[in-house]
Protein backbone atom coordinates (compact mmCIF):
# COMPACT_ATOMS: atom_id res chain seq x y z
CA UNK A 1 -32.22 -37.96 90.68
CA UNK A 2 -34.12 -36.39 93.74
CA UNK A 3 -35.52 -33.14 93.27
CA UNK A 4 -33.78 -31.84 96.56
CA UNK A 5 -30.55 -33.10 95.45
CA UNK A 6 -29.81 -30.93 91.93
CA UNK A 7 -26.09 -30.01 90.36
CA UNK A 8 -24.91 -27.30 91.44
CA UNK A 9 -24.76 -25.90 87.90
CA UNK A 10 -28.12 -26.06 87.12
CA UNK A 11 -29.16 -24.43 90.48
CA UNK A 12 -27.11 -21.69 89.53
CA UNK A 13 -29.27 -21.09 86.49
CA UNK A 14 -32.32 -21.41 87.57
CA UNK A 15 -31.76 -18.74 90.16
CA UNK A 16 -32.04 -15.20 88.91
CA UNK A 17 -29.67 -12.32 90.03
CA UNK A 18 -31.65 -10.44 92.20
CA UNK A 19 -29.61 -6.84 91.48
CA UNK A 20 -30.81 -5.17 88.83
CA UNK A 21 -28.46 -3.43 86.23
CA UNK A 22 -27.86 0.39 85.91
CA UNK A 23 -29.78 0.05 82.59
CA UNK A 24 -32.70 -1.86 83.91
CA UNK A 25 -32.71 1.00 86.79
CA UNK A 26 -32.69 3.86 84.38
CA UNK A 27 -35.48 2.20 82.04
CA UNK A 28 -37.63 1.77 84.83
CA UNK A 29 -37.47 5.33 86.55
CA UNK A 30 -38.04 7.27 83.10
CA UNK A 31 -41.51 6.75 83.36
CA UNK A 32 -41.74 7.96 87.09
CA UNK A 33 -39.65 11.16 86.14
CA UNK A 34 -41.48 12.08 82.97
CA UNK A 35 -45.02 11.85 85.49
CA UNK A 36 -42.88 13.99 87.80
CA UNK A 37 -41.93 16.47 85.51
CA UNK A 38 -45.43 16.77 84.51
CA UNK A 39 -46.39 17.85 87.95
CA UNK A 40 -43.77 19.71 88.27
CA UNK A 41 -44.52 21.75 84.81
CA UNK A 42 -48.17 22.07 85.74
CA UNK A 43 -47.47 23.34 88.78
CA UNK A 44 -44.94 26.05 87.59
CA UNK A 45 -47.40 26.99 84.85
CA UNK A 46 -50.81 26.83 86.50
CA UNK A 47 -52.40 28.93 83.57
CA UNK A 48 -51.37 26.02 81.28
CA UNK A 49 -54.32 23.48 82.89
CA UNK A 50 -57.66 24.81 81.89
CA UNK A 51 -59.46 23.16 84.63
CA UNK A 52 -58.23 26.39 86.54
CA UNK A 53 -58.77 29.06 84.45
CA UNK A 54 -61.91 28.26 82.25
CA UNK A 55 -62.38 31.36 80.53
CA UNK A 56 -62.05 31.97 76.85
CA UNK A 57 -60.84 28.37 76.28
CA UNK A 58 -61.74 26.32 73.28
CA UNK A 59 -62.66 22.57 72.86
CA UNK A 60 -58.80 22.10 71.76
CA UNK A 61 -57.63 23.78 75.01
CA UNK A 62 -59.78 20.92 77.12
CA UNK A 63 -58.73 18.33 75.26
CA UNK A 64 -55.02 18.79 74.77
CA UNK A 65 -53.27 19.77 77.86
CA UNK A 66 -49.40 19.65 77.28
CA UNK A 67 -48.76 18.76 81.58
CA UNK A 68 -51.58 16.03 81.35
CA UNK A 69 -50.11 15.06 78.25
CA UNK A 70 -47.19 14.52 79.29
CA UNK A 71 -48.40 12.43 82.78
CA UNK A 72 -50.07 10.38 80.33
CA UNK A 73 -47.16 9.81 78.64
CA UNK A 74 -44.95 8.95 81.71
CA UNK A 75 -47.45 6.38 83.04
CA UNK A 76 -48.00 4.71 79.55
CA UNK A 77 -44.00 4.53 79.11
CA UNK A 78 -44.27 2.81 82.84
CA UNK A 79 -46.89 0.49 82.22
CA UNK A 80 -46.59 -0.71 78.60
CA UNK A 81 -42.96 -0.08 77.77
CA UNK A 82 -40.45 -0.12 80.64
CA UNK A 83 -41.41 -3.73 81.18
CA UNK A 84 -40.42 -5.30 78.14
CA UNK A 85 -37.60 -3.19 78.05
CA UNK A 86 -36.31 -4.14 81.28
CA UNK A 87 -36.44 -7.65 80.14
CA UNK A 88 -35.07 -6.74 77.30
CA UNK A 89 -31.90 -5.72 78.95
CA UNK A 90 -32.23 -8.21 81.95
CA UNK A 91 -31.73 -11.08 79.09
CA UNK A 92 -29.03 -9.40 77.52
CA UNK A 93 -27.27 -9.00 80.80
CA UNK A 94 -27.51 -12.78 81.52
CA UNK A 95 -26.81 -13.98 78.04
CA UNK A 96 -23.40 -12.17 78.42
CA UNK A 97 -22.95 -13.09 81.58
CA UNK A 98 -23.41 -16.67 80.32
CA UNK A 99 -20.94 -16.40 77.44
CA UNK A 100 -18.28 -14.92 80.08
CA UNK A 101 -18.49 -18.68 81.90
């Protein structure tokens, strides 16, 4: 059969949806509000990043900044998690939508 010329189920199929679930939306945009929030709480709190107020601080203080900390966290959530989650969910979505045909 010619490439061109396909069924018209199986070009269904092979063609994604290109809306993304509620889910999928919320998964994704965790990560970018957590790094907000951590802007947010640092700069609310100013006296809580050390890089502005070095006095008296110890080694614990410069490493272990609870507003960095919690950027970190945002962007690693982003970068390593949302994404497999999103899949995740994406697949679930289709494999029900595929059981509803």
């Amino acid at each position: 059969m010619n490439e061109l010329v396909t069924p018209f189920e199986s070009a269904s199929e092979q063609r994604r949806s290109a809306r993304k679930t509620a889910r999928v939306l919320a998964v994704e945009a965790l990560g970018p509000l957590v790094v907000l929030g951590g802007i947010v709480w640092s700069l609310v709190q100013p006296y809580r990043i050390v890089f502005f107020y070095p006095d008296g601080k110890s080694a614990f203080d410069w490493l272990v900044q609870p507003p960095l900390l919690v950027v970190l966290v945002g962007v690693l959530f982003a970068v390593v998690v949302a994404p497999g989650l999103a899949d995740d969910l994406d697949d679930e979505g289709e494999a029900a939508e595929h059981a509803a045909r």
